[in-house]
PDB file of N, CA and C in Angstrom:
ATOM      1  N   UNK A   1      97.091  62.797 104.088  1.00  0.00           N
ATOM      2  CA  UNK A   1      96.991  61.511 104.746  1.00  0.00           C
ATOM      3  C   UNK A   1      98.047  61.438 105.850  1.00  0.00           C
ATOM      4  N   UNK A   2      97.886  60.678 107.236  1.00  0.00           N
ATOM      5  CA  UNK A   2      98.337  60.559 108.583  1.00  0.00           C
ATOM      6  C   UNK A   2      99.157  59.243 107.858  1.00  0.00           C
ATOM      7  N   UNK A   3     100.803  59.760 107.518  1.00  0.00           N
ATOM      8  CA  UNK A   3     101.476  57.971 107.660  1.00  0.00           C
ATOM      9  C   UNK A   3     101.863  57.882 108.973  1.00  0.00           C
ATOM     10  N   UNK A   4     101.244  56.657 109.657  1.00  0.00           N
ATOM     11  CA  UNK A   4     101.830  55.741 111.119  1.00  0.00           C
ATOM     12  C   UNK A   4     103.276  55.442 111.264  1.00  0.00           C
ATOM     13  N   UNK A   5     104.189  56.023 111.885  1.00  0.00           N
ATOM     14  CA  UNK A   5     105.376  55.765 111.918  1.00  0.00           C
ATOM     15  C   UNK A   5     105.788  54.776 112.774  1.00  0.00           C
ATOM     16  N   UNK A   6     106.706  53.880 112.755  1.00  0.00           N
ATOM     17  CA  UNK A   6     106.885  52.668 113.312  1.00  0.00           C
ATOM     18  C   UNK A   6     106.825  52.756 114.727  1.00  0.00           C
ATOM     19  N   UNK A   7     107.664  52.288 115.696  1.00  0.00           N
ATOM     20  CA  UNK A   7     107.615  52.346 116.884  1.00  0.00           C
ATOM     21  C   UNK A   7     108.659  52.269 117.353  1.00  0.00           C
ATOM     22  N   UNK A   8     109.805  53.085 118.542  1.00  0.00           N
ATOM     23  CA  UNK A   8     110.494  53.198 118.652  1.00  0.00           C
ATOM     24  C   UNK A   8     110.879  52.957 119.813  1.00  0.00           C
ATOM     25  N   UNK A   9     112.026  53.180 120.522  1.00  0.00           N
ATOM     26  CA  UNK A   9     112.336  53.052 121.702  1.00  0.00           C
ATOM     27  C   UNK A   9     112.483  54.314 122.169  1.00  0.00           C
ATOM     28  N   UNK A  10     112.163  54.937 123.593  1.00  0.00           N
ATOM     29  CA  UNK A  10     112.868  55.541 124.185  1.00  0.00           C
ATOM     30  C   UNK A  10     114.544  56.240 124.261  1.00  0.00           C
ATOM     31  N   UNK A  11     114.739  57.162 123.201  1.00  0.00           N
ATOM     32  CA  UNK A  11     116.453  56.911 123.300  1.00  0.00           C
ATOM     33  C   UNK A  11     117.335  57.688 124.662  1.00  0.00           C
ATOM     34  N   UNK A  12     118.379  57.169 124.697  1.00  0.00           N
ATOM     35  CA  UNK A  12     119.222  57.883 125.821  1.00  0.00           C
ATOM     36  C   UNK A  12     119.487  58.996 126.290  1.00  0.00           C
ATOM     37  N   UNK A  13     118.948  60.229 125.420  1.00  0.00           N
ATOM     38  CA  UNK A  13     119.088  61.344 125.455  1.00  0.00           C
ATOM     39  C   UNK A  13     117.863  61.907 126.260  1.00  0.00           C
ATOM     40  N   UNK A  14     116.829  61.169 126.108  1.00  0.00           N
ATOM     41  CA  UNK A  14     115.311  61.799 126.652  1.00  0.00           C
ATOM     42  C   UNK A  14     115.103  60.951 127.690  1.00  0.00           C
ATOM     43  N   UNK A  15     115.924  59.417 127.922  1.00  0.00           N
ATOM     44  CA  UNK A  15     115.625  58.293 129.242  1.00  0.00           C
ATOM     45  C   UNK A  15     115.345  59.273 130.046  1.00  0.00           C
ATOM     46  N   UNK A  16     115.728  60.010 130.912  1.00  0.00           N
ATOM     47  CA  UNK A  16     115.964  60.498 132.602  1.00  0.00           C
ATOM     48  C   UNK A  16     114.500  61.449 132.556  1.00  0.00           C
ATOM     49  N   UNK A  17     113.989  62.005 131.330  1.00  0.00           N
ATOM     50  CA  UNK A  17     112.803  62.328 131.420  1.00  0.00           C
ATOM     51  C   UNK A  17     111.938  61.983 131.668  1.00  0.00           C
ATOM     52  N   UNK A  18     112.306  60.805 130.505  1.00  0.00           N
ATOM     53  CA  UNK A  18     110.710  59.724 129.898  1.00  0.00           C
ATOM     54  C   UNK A  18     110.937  58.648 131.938  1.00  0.00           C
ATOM     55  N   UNK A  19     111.771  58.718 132.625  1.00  0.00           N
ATOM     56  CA  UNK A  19     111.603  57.645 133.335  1.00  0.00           C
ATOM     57  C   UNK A  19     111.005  58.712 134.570  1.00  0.00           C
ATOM     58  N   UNK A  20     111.136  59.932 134.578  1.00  0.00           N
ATOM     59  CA  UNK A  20     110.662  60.857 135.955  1.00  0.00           C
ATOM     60  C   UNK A  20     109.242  60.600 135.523  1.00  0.00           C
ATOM     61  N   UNK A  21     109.209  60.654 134.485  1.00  0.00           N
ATOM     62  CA  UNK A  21     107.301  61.306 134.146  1.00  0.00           C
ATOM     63  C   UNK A  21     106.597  59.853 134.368  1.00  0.00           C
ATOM     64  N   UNK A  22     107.180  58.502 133.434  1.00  0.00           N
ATOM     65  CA  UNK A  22     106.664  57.344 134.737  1.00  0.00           C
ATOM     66  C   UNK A  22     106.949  57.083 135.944  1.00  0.00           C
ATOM     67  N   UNK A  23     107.780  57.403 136.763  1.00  0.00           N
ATOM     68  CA  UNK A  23     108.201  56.838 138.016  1.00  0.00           C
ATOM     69  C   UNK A  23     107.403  57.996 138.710  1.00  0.00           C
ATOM     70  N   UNK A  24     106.938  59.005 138.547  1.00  0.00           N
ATOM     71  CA  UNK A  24     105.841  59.748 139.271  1.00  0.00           C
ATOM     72  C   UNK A  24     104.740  59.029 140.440  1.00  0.00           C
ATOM     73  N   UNK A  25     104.662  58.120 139.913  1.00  0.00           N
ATOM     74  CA  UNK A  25     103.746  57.261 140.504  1.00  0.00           C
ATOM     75  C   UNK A  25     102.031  57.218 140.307  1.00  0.00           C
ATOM     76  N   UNK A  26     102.082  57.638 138.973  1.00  0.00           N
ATOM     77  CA  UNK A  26     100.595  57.630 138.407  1.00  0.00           C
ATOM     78  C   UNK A  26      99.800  56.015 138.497  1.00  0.00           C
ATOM     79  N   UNK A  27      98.110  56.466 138.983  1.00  0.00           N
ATOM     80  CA  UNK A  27      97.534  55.254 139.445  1.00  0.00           C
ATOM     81  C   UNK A  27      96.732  54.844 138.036  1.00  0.00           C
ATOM     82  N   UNK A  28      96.912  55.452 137.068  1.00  0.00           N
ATOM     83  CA  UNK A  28      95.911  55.279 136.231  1.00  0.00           C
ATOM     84  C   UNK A  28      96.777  54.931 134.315  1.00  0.00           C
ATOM     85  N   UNK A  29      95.927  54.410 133.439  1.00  0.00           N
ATOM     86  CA  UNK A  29      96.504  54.001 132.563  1.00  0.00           C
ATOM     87  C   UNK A  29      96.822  54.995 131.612  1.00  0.00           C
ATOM     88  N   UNK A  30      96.815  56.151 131.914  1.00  0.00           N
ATOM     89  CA  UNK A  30      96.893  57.596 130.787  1.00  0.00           C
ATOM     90  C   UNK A  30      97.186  58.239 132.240  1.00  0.00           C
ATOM     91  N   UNK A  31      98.604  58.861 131.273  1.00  0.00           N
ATOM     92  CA  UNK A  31      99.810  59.217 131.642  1.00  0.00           C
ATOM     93  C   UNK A  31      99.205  60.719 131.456  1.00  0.00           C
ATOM     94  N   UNK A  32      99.126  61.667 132.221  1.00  0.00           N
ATOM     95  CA  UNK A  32      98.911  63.568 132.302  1.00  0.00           C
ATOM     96  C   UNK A  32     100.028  63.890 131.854  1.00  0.00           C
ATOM     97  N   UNK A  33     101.277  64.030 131.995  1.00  0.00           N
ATOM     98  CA  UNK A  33     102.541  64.424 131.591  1.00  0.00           C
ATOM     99  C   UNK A  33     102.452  64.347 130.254  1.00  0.00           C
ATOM    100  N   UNK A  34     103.212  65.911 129.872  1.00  0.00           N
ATOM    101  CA  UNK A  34     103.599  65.469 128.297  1.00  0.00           C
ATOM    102  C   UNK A  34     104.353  64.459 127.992  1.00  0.00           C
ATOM    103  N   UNK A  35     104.544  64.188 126.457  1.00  0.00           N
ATOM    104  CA  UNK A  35     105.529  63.403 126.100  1.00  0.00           C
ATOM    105  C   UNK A  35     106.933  64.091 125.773  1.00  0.00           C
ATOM    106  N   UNK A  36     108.031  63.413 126.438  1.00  0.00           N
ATOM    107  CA  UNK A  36     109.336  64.255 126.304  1.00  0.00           C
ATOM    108  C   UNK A  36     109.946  64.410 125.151  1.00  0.00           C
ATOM    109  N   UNK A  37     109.107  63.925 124.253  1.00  0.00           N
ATOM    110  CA  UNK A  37     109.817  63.211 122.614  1.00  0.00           C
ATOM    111  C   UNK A  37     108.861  64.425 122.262  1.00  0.00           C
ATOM    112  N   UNK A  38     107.795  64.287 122.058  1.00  0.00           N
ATOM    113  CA  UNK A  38     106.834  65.180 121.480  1.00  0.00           C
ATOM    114  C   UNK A  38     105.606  65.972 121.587  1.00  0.00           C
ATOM    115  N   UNK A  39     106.010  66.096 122.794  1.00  0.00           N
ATOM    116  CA  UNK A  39     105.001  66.950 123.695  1.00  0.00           C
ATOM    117  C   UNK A  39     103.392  66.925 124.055  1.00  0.00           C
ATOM    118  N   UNK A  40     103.125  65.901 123.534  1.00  0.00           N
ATOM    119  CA  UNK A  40     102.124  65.547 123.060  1.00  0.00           C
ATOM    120  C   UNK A  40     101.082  64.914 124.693  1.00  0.00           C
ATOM    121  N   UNK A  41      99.947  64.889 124.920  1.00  0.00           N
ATOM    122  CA  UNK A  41      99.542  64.713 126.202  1.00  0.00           C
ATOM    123  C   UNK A  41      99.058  63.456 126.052  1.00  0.00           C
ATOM    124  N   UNK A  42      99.318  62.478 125.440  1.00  0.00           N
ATOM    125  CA  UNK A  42      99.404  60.929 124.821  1.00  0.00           C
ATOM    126  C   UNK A  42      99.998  60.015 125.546  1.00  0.00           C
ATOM    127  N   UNK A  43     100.002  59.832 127.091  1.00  0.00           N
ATOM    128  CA  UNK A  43     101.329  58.834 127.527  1.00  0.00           C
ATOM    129  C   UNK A  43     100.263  58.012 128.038  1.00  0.00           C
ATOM    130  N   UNK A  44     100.884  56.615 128.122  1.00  0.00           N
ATOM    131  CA  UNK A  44     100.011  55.573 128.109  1.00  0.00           C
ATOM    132  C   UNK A  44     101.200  54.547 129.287  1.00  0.00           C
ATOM    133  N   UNK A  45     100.419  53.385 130.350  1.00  0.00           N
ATOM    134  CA  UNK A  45     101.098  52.514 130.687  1.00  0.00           C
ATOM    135  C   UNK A  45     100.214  51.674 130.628  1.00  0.00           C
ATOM    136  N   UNK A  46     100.839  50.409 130.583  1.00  0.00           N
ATOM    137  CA  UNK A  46      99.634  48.776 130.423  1.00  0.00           C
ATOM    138  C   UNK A  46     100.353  47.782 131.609  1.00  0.00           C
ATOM    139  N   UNK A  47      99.828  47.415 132.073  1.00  0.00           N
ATOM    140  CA  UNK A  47     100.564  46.096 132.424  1.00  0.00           C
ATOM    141  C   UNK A  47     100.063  44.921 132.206  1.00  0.00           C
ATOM    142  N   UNK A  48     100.772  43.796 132.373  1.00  0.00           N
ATOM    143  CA  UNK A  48     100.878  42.321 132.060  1.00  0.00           C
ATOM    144  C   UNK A  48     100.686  41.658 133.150  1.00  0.00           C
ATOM    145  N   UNK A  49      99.957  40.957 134.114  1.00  0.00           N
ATOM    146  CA  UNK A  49     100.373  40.187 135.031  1.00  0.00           C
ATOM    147  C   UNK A  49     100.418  39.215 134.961  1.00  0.00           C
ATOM    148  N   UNK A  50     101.608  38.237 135.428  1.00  0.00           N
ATOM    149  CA  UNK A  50     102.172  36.709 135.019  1.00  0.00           C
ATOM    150  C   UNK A  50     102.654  35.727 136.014  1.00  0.00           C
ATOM    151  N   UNK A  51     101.833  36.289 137.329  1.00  0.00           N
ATOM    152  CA  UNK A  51     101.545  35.524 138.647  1.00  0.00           C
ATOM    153  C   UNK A  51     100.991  36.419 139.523  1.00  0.00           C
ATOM    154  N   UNK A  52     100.312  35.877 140.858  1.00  0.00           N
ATOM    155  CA  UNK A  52      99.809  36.148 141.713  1.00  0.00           C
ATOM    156  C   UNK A  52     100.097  35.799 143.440  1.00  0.00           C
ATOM    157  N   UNK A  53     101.473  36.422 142.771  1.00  0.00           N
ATOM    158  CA  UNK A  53     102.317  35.656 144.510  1.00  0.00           C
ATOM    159  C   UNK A  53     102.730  37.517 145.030  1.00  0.00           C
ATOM    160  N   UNK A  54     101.879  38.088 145.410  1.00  0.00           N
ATOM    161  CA  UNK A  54     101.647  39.561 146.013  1.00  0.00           C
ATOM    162  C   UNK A  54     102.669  39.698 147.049  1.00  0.00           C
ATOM    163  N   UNK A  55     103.160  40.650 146.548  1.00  0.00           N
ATOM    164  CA  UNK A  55     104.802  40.894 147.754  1.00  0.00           C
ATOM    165  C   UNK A  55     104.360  42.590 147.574  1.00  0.00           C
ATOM    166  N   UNK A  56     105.237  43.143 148.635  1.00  0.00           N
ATOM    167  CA  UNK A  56     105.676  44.885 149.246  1.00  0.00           C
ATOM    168  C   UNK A  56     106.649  44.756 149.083  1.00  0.00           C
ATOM    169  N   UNK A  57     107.538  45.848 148.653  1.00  0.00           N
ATOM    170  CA  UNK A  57     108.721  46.530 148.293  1.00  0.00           C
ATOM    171  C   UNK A  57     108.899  47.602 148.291  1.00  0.00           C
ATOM    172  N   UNK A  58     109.761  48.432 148.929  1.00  0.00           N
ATOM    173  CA  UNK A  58     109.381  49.694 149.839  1.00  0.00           C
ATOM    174  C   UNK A  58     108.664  49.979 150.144  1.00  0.00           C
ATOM    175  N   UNK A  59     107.823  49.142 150.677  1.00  0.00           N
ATOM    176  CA  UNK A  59     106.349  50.168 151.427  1.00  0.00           C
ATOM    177  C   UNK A  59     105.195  50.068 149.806  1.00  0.00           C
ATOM    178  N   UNK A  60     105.661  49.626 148.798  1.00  0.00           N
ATOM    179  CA  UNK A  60     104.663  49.461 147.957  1.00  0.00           C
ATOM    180  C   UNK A  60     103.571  48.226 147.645  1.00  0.00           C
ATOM    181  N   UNK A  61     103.107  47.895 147.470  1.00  0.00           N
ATOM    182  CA  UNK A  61     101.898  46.706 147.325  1.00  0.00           C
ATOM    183  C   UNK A  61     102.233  46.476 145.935  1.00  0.00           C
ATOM    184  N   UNK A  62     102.379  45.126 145.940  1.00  0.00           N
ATOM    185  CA  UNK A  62     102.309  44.620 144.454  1.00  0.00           C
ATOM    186  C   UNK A  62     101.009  43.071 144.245  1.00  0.00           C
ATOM    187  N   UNK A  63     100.583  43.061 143.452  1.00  0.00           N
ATOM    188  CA  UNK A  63      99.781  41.850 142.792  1.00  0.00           C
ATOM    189  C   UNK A  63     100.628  40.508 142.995  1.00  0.00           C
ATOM    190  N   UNK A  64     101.578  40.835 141.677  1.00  0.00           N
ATOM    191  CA  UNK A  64     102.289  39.780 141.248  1.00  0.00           C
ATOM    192  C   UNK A  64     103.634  39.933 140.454  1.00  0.00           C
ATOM    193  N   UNK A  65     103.860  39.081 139.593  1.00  0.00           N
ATOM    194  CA  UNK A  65     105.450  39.694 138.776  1.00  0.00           C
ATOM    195  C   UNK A  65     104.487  40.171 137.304  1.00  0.00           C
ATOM    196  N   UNK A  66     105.517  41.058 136.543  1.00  0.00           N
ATOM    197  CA  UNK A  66     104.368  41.258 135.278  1.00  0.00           C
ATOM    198  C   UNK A  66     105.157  41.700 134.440  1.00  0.00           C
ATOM    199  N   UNK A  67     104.557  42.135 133.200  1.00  0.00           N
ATOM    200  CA  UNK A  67     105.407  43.227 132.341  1.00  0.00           C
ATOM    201  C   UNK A  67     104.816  44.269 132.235  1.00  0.00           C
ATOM    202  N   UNK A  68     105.243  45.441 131.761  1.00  0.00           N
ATOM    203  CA  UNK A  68     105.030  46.684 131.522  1.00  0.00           C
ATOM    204  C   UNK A  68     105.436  47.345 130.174  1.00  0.00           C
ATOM    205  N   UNK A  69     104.510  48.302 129.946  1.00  0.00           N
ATOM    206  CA  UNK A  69     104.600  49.054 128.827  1.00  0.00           C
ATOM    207  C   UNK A  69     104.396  50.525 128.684  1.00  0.00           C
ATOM    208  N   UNK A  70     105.047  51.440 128.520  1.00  0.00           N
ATOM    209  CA  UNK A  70     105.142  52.794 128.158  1.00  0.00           C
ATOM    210  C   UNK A  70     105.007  53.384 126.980  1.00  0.00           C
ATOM    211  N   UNK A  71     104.069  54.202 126.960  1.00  0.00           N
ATOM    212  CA  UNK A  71     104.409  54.943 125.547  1.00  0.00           C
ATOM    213  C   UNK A  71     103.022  55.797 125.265  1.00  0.00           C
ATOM    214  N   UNK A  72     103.798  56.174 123.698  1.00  0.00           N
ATOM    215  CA  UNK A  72     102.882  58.022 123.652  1.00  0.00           C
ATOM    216  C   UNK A  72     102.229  57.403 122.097  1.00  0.00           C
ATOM    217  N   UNK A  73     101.379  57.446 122.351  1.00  0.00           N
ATOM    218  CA  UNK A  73     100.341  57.113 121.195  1.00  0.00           C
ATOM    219  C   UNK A  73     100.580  57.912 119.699  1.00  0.00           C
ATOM    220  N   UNK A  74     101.248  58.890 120.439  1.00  0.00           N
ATOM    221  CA  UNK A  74     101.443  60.387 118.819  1.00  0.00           C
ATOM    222  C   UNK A  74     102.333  60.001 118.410  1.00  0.00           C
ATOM    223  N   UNK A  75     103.680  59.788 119.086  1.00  0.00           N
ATOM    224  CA  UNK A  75     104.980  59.884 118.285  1.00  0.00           C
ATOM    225  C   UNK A  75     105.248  58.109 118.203  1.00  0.00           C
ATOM    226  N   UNK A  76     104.714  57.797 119.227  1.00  0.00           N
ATOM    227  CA  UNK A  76     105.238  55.931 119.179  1.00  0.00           C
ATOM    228  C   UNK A  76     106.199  55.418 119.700  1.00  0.00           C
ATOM    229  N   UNK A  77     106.738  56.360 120.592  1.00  0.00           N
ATOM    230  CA  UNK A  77     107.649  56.311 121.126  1.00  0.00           C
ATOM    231  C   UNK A  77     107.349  55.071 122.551  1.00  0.00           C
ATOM    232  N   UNK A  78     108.273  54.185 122.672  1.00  0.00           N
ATOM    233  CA  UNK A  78     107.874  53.528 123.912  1.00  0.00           C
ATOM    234  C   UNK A  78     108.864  52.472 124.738  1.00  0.00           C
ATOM    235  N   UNK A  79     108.648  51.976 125.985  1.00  0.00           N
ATOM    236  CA  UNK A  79     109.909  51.422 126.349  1.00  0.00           C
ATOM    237  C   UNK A  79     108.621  49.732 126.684  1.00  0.00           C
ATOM    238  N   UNK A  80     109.477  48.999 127.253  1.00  0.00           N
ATOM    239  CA  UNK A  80     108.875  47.898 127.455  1.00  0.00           C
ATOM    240  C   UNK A  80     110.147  47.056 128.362  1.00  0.00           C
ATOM    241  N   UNK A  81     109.066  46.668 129.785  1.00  0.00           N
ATOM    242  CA  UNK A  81     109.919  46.552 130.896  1.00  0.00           C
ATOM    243  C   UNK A  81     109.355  45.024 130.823  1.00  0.00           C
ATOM    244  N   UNK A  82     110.265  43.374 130.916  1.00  0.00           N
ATOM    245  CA  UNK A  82     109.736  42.009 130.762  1.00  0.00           C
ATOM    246  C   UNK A  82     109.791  41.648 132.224  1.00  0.00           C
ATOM    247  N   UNK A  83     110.313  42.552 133.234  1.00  0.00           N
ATOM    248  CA  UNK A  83     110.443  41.979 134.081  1.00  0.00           C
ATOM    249  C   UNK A  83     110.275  42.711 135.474  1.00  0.00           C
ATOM    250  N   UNK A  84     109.654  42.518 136.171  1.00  0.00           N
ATOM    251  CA  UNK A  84     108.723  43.528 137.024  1.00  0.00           C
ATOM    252  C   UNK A  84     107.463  43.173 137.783  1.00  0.00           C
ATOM    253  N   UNK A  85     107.196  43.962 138.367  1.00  0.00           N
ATOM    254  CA  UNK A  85     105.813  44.175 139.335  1.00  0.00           C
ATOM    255  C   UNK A  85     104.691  44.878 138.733  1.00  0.00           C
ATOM    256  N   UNK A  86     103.573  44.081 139.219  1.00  0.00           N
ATOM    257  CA  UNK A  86     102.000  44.775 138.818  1.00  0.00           C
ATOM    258  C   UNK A  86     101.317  45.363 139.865  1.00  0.00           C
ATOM    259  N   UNK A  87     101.397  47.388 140.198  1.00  0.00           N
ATOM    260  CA  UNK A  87     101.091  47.482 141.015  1.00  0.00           C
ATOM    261  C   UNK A  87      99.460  47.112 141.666  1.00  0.00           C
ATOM    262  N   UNK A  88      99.229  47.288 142.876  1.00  0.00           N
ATOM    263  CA  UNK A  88      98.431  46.607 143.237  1.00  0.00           C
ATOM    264  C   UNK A  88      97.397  47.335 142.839  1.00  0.00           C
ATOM    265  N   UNK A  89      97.014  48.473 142.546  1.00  0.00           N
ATOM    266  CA  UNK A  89      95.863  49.581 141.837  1.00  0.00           C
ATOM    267  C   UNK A  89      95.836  49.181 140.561  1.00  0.00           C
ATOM    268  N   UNK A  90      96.582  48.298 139.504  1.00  0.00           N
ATOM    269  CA  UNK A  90      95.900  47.993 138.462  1.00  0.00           C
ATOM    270  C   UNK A  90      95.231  47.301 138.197  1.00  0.00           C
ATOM    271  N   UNK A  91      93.852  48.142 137.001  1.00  0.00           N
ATOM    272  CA  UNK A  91      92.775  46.936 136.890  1.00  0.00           C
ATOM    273  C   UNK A  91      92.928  47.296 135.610  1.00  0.00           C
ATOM    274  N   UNK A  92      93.096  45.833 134.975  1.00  0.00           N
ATOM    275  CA  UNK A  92      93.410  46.061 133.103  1.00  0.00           C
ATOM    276  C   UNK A  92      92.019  46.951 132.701  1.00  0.00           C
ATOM    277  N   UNK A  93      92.011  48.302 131.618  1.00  0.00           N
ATOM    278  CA  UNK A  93      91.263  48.589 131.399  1.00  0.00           C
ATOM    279  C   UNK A  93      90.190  48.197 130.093  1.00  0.00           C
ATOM    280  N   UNK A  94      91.338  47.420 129.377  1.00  0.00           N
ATOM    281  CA  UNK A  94      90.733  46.757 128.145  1.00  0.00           C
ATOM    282  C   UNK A  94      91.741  45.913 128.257  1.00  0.00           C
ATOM    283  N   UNK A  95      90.929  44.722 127.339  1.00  0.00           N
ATOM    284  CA  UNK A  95      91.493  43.266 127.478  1.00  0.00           C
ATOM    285  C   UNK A  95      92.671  42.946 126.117  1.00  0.00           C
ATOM    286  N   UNK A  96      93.792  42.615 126.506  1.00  0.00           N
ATOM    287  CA  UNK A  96      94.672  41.823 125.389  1.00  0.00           C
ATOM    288  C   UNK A  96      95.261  40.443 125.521  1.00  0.00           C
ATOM    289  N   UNK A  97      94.484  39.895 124.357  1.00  0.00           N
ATOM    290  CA  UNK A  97      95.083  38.557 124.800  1.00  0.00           C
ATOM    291  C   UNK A  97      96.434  38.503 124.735  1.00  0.00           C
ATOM    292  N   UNK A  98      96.965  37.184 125.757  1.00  0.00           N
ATOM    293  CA  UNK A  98      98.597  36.816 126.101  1.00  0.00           C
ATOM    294  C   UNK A  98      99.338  36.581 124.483  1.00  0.00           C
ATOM    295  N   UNK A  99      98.552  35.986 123.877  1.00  0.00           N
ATOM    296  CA  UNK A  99      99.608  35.508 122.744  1.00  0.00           C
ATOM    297  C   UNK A  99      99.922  36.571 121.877  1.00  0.00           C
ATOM    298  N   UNK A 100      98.604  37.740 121.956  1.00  0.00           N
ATOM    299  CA  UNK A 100      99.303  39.012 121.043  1.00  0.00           C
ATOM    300  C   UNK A 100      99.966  40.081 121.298  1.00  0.00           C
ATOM    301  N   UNK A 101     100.690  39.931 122.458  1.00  0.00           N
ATOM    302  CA  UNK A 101     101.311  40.661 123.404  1.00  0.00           C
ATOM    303  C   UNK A 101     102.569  40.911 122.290  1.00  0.00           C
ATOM    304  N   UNK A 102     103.293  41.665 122.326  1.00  0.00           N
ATOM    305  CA  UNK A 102     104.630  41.733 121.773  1.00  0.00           C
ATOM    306  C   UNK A 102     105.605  42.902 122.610  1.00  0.00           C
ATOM    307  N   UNK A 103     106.863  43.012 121.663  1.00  0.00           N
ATOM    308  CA  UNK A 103     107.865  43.737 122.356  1.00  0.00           C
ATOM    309  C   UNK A 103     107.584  45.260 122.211  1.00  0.00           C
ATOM    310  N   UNK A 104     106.614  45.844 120.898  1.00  0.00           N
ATOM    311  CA  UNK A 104     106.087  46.577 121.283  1.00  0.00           C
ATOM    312  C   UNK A 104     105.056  46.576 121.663  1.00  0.00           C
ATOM    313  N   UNK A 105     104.050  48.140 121.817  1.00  0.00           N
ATOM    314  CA  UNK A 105     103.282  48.285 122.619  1.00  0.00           C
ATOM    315  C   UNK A 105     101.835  47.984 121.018  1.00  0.00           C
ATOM    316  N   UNK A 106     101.929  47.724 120.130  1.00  0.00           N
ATOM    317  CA  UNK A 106     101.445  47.865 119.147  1.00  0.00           C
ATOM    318  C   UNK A 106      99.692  47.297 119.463  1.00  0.00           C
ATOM    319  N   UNK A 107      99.482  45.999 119.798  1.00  0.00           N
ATOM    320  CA  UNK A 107      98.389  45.064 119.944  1.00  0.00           C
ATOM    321  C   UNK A 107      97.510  46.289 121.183  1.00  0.00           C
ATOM    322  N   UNK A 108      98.574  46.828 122.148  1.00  0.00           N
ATOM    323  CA  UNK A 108      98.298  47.582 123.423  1.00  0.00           C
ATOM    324  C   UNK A 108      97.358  48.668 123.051  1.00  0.00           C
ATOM    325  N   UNK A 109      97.975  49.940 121.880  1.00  0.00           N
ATOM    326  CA  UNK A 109      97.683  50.485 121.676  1.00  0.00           C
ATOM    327  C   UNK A 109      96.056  50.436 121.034  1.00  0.00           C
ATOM    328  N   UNK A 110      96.167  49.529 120.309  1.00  0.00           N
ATOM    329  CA  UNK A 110      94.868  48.747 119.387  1.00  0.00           C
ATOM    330  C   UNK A 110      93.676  48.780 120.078  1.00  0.00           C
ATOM    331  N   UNK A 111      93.835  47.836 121.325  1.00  0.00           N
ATOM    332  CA  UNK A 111      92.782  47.834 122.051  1.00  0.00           C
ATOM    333  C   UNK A 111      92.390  49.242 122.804  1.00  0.00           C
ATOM    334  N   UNK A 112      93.400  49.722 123.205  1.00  0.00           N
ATOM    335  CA  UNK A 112      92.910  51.085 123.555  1.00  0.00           C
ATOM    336  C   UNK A 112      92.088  52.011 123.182  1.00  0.00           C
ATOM    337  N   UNK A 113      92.409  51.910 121.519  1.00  0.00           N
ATOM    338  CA  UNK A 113      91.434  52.697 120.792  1.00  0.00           C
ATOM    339  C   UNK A 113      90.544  52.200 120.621  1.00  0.00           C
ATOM    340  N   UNK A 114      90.171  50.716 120.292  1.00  0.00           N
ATOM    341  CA  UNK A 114      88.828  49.969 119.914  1.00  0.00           C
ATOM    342  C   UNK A 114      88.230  50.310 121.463  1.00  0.00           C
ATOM    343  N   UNK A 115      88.909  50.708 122.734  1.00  0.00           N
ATOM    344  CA  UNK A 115      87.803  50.727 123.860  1.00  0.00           C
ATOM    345  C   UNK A 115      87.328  52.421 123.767  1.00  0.00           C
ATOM    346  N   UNK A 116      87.978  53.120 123.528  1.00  0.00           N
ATOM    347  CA  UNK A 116      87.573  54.762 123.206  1.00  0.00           C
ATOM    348  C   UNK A 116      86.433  54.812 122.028  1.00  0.00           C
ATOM    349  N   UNK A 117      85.981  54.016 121.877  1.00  0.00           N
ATOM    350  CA  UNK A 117      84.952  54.204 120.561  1.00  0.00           C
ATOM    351  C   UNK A 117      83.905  53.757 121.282  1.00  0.00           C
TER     352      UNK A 117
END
């Protein structure tokens, strides 16, 4: 039997990895890069958007302000950013409602899989 191990943070030792392989600038919600924790080809980003007042910042296009979420579906490993930009190429790919949002990526992950089926 597969036990689900909780969910973790990103720790300090693997940050400068785990932040190259998102800051790459991937347009899509599945991350190609392994995972730096566990090698695993599992990396995931979501975003949140929580207005629609669209600003540029370096030369980038944004929506609105939002939150963000990182993480690797295998190990559970994940970071979670409350405060931030929704770039302008995201289109939620499956739906989560606002109230089941949390600090982890947990509700995130959920829907992901209920849309892979």
């Amino acid at each position: 039997m597969n036990e689900q191990t909780s969910w973790k943070e990103a720790d300090a030792e693997l940050y400068a990895a785990w932040r190259s392989i998102f800051n790459a600038g991937w347009t899509s919600p599945d991350v190609p890069d392994p995972c730096p924790v566990c090698g695993s080809r599992t990396l995931h980003q979501w975003y949140a958007q929580d207005d629609s007042h669209a600003t540029v910042l370096r030369g980038v296009r944004y929506k609105g302000r939002g939150r963000l979420w990182e993480w690797c579906s295998r190990c559970r490993t994940f970071e979670h950013y409350r405060d931030g930009f929704v770039p302008e190429w995201w289109v939620e790919p499956y739906s989560v409602e606002a109230g089941f949002l949390r600090y982890d990526p947990d509700p995130i992950e959920a829907a992901r899989k209920a849309a892979e089926l």
